[in-house]
PDB file of N, CA and C in Angstrom:
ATOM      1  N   UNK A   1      40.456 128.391 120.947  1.00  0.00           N
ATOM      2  CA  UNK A   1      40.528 127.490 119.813  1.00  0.00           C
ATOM      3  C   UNK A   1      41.144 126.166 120.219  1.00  0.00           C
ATOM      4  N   UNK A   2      41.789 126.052 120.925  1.00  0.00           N
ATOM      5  CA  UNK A   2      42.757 125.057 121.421  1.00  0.00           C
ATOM      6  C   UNK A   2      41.825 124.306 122.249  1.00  0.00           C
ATOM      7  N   UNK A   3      40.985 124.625 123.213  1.00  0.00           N
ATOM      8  CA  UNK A   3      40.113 123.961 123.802  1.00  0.00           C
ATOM      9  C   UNK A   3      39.364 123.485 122.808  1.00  0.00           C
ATOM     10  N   UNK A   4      38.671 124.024 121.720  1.00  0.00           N
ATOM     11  CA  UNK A   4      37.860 123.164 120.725  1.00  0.00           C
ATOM     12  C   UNK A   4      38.836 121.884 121.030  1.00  0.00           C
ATOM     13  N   UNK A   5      39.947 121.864 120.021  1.00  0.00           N
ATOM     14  CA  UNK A   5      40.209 120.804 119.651  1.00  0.00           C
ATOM     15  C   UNK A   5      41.354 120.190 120.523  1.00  0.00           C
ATOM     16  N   UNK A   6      41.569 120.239 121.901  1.00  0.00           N
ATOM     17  CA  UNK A   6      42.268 119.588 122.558  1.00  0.00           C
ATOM     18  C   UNK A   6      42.013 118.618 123.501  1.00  0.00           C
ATOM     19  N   UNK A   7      40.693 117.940 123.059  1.00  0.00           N
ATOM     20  CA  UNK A   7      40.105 116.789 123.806  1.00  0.00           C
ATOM     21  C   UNK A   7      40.421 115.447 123.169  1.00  0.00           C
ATOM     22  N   UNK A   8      40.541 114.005 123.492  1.00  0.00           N
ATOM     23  CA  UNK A   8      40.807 113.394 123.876  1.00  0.00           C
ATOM     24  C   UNK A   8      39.564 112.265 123.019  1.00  0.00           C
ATOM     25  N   UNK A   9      39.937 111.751 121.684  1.00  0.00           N
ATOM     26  CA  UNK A   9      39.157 110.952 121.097  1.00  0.00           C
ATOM     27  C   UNK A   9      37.979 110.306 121.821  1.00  0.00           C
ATOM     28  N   UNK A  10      36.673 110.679 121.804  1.00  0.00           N
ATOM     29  CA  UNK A  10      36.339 109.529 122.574  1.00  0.00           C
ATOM     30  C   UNK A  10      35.633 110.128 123.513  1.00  0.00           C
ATOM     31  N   UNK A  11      35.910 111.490 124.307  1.00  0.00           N
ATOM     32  CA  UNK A  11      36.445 111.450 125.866  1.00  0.00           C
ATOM     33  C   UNK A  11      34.878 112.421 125.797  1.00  0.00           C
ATOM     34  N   UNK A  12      34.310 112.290 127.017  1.00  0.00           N
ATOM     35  CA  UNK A  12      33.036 113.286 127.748  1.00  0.00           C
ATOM     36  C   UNK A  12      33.589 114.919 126.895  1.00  0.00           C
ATOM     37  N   UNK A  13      34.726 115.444 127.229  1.00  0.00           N
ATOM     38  CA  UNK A  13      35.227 117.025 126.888  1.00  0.00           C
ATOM     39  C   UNK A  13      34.708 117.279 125.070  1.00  0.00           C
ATOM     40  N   UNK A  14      35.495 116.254 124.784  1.00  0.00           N
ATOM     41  CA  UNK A  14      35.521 116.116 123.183  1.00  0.00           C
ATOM     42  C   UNK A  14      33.802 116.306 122.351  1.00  0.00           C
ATOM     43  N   UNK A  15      33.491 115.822 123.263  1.00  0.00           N
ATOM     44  CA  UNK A  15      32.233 115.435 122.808  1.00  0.00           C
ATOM     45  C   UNK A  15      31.055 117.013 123.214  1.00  0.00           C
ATOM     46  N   UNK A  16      31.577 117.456 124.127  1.00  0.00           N
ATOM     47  CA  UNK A  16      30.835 118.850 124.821  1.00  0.00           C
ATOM     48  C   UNK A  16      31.513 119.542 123.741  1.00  0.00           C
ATOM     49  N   UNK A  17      32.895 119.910 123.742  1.00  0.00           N
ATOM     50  CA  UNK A  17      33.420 120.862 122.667  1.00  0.00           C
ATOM     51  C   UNK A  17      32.489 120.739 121.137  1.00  0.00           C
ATOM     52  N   UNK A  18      32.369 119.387 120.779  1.00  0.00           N
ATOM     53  CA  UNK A  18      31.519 119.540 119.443  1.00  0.00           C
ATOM     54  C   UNK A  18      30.485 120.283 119.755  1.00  0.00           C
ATOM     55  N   UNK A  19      29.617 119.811 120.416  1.00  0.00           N
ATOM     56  CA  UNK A  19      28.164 119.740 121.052  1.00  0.00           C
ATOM     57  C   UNK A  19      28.105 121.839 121.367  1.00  0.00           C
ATOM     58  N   UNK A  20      29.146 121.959 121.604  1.00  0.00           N
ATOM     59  CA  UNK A  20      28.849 123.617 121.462  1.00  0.00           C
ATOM     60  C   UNK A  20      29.015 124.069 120.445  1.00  0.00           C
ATOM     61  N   UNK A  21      30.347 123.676 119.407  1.00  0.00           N
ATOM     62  CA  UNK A  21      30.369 123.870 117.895  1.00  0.00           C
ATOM     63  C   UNK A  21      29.234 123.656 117.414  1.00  0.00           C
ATOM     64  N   UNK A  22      28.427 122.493 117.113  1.00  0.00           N
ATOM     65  CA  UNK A  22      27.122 122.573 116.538  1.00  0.00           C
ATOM     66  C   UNK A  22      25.988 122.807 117.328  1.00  0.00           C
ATOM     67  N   UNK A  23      25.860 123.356 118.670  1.00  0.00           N
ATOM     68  CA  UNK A  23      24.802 124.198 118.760  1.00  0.00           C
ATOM     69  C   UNK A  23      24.911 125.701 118.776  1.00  0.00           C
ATOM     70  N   UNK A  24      25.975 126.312 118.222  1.00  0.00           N
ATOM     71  CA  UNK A  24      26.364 127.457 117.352  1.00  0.00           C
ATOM     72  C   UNK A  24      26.212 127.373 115.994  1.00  0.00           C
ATOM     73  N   UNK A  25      26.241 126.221 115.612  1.00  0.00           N
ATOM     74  CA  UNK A  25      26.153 126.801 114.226  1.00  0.00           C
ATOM     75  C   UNK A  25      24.546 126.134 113.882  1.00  0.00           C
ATOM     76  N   UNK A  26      23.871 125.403 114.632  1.00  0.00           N
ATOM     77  CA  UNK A  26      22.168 125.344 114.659  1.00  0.00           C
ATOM     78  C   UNK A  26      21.150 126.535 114.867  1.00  0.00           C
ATOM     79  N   UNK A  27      21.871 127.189 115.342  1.00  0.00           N
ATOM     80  CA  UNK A  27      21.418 128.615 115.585  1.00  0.00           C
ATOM     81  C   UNK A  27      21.363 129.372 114.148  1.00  0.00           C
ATOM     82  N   UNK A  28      22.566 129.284 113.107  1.00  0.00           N
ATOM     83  CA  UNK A  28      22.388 129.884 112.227  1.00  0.00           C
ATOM     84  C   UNK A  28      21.847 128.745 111.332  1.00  0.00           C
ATOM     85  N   UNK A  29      21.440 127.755 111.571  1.00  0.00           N
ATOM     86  CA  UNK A  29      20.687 126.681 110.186  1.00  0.00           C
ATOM     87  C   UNK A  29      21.921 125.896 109.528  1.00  0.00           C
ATOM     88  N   UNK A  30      23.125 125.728 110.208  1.00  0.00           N
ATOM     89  CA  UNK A  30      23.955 124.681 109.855  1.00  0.00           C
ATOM     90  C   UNK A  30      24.514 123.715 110.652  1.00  0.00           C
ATOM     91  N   UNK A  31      25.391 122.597 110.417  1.00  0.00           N
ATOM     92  CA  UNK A  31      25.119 121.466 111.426  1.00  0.00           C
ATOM     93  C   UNK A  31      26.943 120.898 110.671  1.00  0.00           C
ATOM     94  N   UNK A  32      27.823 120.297 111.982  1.00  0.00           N
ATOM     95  CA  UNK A  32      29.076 120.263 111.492  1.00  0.00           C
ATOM     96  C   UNK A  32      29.441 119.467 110.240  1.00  0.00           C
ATOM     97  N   UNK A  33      28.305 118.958 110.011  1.00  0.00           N
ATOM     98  CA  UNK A  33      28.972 118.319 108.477  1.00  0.00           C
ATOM     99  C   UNK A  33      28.170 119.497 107.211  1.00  0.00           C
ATOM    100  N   UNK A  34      27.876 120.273 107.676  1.00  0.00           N
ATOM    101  CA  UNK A  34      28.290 121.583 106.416  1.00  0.00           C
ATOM    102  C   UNK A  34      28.899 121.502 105.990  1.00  0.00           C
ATOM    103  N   UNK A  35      29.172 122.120 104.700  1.00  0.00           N
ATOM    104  CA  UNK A  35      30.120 123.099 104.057  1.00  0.00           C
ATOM    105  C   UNK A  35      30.454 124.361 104.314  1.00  0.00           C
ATOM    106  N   UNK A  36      31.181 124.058 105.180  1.00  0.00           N
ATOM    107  CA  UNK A  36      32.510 125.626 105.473  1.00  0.00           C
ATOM    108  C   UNK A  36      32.681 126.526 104.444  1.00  0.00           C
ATOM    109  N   UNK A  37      31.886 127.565 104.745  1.00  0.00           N
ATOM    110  CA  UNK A  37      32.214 128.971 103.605  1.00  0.00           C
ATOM    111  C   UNK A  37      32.616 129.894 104.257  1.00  0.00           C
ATOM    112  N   UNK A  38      33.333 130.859 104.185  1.00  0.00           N
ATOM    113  CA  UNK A  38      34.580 132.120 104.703  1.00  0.00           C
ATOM    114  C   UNK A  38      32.779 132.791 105.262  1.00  0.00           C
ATOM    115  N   UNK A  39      31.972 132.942 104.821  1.00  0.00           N
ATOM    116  CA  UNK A  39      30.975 133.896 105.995  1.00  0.00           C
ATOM    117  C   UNK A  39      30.343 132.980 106.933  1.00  0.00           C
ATOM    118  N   UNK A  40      30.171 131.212 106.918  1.00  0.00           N
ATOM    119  CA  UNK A  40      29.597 130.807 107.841  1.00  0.00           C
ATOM    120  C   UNK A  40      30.902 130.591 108.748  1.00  0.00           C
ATOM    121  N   UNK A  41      31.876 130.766 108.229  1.00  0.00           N
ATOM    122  CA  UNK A  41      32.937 129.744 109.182  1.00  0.00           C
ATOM    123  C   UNK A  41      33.510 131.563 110.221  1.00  0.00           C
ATOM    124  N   UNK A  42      33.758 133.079 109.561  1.00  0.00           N
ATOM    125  CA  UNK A  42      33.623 133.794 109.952  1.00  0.00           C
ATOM    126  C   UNK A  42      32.116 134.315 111.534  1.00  0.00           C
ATOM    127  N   UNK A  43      30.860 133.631 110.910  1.00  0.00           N
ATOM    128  CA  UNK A  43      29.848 133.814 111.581  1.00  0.00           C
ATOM    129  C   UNK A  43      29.728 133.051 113.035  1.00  0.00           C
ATOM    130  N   UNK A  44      30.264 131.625 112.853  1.00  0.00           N
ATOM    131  CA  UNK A  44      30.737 130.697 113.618  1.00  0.00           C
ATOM    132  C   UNK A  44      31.607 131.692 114.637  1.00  0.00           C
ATOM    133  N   UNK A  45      33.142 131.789 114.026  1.00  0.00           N
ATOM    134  CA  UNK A  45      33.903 131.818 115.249  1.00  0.00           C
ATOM    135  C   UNK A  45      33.694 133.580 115.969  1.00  0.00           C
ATOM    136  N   UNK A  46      32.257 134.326 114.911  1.00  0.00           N
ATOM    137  CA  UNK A  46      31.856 135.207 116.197  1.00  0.00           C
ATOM    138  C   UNK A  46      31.046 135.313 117.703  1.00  0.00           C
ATOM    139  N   UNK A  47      30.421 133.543 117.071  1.00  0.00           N
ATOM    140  CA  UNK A  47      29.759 133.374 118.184  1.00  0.00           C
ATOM    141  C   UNK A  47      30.300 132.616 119.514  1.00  0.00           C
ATOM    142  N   UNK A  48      31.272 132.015 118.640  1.00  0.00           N
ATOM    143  CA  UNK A  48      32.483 131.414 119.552  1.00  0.00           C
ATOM    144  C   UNK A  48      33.451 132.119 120.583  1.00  0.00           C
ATOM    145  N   UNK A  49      33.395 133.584 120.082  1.00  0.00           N
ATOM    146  CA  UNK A  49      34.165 134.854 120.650  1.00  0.00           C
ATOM    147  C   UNK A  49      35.789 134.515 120.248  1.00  0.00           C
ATOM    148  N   UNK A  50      35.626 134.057 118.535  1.00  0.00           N
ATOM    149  CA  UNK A  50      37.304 133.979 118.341  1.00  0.00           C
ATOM    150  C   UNK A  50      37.332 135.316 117.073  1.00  0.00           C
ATOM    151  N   UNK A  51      38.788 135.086 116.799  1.00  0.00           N
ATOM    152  CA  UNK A  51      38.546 135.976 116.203  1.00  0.00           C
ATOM    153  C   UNK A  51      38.349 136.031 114.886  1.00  0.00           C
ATOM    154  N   UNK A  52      37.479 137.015 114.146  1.00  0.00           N
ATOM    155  CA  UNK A  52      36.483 136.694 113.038  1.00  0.00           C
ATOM    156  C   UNK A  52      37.724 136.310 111.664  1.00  0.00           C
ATOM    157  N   UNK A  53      38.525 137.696 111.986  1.00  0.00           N
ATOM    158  CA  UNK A  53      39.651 137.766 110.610  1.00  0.00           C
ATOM    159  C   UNK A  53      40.489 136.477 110.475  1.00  0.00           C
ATOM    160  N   UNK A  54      40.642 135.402 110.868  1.00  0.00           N
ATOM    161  CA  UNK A  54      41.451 134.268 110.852  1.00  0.00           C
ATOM    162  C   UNK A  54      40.733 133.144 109.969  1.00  0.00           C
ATOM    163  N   UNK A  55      38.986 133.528 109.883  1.00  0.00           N
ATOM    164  CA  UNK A  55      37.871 132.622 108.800  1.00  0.00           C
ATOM    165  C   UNK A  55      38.827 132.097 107.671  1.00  0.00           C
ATOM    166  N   UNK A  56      38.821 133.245 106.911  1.00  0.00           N
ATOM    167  CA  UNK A  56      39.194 132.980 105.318  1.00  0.00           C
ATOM    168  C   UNK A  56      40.786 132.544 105.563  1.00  0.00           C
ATOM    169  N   UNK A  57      41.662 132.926 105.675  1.00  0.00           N
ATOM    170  CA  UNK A  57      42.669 132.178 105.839  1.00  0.00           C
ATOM    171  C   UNK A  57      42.676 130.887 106.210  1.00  0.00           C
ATOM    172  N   UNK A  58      41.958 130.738 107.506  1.00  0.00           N
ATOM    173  CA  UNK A  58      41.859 129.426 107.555  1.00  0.00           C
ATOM    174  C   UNK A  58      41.150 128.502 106.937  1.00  0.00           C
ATOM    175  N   UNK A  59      40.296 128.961 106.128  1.00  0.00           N
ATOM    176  CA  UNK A  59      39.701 128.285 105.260  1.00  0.00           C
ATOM    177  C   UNK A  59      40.229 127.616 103.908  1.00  0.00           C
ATOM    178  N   UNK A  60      41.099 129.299 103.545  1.00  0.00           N
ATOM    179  CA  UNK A  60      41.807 129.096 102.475  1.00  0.00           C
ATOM    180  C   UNK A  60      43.355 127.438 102.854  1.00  0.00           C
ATOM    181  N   UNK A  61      44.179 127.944 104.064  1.00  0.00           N
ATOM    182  CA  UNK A  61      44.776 126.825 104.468  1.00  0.00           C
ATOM    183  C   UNK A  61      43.956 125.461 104.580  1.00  0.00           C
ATOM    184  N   UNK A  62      43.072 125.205 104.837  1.00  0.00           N
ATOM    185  CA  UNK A  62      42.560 123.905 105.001  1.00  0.00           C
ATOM    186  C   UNK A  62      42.103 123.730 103.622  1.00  0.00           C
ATOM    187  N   UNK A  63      41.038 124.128 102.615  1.00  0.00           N
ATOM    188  CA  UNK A  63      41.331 123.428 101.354  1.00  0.00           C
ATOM    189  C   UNK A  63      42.635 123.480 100.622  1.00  0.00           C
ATOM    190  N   UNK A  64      43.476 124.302 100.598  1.00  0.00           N
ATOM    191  CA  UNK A  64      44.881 123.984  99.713  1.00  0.00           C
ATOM    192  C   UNK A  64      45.199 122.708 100.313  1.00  0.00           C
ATOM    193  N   UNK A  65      45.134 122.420 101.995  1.00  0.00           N
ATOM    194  CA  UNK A  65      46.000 121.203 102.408  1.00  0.00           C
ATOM    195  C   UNK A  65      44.775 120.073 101.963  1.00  0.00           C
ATOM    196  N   UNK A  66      43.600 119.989 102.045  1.00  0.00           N
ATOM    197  CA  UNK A  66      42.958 118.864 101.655  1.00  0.00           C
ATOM    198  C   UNK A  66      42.990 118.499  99.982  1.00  0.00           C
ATOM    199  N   UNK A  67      43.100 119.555  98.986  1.00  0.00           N
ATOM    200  CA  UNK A  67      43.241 119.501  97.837  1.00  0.00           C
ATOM    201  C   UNK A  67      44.978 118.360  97.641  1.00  0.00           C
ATOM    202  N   UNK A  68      45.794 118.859  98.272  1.00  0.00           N
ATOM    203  CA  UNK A  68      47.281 118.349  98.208  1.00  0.00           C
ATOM    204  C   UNK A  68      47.012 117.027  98.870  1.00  0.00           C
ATOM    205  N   UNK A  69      46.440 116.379 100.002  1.00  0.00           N
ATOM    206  CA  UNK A  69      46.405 115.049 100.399  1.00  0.00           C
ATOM    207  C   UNK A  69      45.362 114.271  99.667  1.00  0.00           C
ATOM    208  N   UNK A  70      44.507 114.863  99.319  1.00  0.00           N
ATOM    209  CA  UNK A  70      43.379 114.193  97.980  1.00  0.00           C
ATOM    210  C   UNK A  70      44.412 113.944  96.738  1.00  0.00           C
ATOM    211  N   UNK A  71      45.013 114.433  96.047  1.00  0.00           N
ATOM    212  CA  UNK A  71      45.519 114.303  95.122  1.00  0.00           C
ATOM    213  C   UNK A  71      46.908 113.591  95.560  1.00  0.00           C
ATOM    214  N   UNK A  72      47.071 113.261  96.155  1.00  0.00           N
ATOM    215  CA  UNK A  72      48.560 112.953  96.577  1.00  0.00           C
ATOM    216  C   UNK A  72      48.264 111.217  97.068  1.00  0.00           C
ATOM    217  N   UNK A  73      46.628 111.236  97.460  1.00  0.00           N
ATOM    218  CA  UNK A  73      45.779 109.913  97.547  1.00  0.00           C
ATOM    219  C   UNK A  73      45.451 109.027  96.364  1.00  0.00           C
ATOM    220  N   UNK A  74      44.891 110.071  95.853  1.00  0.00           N
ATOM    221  CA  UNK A  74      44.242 109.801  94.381  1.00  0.00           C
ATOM    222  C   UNK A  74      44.750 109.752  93.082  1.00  0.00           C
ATOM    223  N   UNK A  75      46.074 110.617  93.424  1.00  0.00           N
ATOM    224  CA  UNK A  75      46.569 110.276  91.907  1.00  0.00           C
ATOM    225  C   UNK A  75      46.190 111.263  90.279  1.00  0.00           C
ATOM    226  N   UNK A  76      46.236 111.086  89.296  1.00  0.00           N
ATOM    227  CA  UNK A  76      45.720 111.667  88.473  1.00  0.00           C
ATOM    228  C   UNK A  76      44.252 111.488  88.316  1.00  0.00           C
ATOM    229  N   UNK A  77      43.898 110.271  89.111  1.00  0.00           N
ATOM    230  CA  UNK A  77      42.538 110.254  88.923  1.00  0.00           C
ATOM    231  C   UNK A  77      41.665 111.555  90.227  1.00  0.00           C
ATOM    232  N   UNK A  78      42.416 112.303  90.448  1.00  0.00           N
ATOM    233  CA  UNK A  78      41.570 113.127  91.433  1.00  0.00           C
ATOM    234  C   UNK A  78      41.193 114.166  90.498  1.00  0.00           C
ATOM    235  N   UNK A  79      41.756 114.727  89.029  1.00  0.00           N
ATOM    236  CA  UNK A  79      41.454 115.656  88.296  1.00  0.00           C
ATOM    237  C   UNK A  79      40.106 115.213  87.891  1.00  0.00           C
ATOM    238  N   UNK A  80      39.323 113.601  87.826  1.00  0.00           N
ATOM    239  CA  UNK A  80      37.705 113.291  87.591  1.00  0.00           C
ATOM    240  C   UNK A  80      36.971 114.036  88.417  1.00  0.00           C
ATOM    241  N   UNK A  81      37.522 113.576  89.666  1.00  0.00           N
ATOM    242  CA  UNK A  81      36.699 113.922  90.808  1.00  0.00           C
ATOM    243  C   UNK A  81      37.202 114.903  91.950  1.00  0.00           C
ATOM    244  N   UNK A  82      36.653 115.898  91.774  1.00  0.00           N
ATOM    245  CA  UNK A  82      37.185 116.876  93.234  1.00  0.00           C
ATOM    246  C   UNK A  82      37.127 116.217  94.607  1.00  0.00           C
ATOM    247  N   UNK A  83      37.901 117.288  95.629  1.00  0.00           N
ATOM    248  CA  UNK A  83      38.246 116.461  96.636  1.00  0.00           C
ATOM    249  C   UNK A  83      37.026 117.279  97.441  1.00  0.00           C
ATOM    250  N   UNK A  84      36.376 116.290  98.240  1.00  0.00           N
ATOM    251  CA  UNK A  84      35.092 116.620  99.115  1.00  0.00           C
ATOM    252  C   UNK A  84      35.369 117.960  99.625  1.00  0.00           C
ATOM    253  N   UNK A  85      34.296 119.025  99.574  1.00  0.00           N
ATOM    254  CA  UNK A  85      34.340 120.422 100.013  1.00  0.00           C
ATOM    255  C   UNK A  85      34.637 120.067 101.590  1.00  0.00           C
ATOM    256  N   UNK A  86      35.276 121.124 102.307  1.00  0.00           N
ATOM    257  CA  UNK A  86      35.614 121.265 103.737  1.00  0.00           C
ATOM    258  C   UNK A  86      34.223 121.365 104.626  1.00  0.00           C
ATOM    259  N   UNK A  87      34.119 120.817 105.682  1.00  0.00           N
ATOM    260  CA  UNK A  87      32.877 120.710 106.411  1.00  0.00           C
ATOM    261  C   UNK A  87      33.570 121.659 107.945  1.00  0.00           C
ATOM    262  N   UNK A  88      32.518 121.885 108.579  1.00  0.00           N
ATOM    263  CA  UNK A  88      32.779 122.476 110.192  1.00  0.00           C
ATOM    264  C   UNK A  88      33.501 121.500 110.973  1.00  0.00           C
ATOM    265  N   UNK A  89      32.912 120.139 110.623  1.00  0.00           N
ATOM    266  CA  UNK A  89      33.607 119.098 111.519  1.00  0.00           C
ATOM    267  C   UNK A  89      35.127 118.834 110.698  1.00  0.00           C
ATOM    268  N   UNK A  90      35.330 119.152 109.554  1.00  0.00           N
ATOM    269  CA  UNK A  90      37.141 119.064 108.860  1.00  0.00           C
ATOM    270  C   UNK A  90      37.830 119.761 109.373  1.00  0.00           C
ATOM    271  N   UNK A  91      37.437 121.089 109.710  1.00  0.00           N
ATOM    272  CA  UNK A  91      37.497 122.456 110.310  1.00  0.00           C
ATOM    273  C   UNK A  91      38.171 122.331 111.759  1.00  0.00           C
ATOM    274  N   UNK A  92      37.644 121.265 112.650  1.00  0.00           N
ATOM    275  CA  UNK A  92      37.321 120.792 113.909  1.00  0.00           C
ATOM    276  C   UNK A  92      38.952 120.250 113.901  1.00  0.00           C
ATOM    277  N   UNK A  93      39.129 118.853 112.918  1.00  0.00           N
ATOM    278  CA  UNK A  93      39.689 117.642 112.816  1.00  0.00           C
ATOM    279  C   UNK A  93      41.208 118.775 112.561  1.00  0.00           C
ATOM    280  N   UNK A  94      41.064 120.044 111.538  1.00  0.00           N
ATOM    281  CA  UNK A  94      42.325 120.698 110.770  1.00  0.00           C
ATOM    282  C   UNK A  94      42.551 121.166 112.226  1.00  0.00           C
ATOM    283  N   UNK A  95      41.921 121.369 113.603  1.00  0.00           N
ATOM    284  CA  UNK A  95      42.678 122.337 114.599  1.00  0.00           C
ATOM    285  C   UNK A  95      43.142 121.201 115.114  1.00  0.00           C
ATOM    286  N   UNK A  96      42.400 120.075 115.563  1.00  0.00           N
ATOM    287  CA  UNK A  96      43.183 118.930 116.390  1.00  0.00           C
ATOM    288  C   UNK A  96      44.531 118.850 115.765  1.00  0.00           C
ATOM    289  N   UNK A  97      44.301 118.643 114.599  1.00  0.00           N
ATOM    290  CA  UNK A  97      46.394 117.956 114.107  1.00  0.00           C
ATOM    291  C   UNK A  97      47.104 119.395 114.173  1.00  0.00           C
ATOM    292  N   UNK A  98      46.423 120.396 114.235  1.00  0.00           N
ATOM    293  CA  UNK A  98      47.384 121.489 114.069  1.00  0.00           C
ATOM    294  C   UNK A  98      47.915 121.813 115.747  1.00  0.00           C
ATOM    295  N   UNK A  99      46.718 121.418 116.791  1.00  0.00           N
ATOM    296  CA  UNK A  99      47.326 121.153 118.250  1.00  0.00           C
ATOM    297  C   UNK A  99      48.417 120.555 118.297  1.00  0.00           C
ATOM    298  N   UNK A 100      48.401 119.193 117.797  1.00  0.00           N
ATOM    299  CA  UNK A 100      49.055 117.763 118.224  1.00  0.00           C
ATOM    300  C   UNK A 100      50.407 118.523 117.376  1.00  0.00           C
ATOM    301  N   UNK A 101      50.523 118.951 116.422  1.00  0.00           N
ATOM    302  CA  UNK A 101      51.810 119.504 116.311  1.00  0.00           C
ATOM    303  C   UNK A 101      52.153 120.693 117.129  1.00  0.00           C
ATOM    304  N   UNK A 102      51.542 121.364 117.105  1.00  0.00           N
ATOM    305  CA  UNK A 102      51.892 122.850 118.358  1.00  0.00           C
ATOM    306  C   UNK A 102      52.162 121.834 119.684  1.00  0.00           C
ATOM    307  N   UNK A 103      51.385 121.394 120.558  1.00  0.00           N
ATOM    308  CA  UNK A 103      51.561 120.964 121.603  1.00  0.00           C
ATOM    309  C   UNK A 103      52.092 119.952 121.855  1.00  0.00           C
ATOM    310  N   UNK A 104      51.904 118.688 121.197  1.00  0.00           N
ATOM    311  CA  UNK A 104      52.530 117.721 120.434  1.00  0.00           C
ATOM    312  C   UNK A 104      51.983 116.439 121.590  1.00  0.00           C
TER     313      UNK A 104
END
């Protein structure tokens, strides 16, 4: 998991790490700006060889935290408008900052 997201804005690695994320999930008919659902994001990290049971949790953690920085953006006006559903590539972006704090 850490290799997903421990490349280097920009960089040749970064760009292969996606490039295998979405030709895993082209295989099943989705592409990283999906919408992340607990069986594609489960289906994903089986093909990835991670482990499956960590999907929904992590799913569940990444919209509570995007719901709290949308609204914390937006204000009362975020109760109009929901905050954009989680994609494969948010998914991607939620392991990088969660590196950069682990590894720092």
């Amino acid at each position: 998991t850490l290799e997903l997201a421990g490349q280097a804005e920009g960089s040749v690695e970064r760009v292969g790490a996606e490039a295998v994320v979405d030709e895993a999930l082209k295989r099943r008919g989705h592409h990283l700006d999906t919408r992340s659902e607990v069986t594609s994001l489960e289906e994903l990290l089986q093909d990835l060889r991670m482990p499956v049971q960590v999907g929904a949790p992590l799913l569940g953690w990444q919209t509570a935290i995007g719901e709290a920085v949308y609204g914390a953006q937006h204000g009362n006006g975020c109760l109009l408008a929901p905050p954009p559903p989680p994609t494969f590539r948010s998914w991607l972006e939620l392991l990088r900052r969660a590196r950069a704090l682990v590894v720092g």
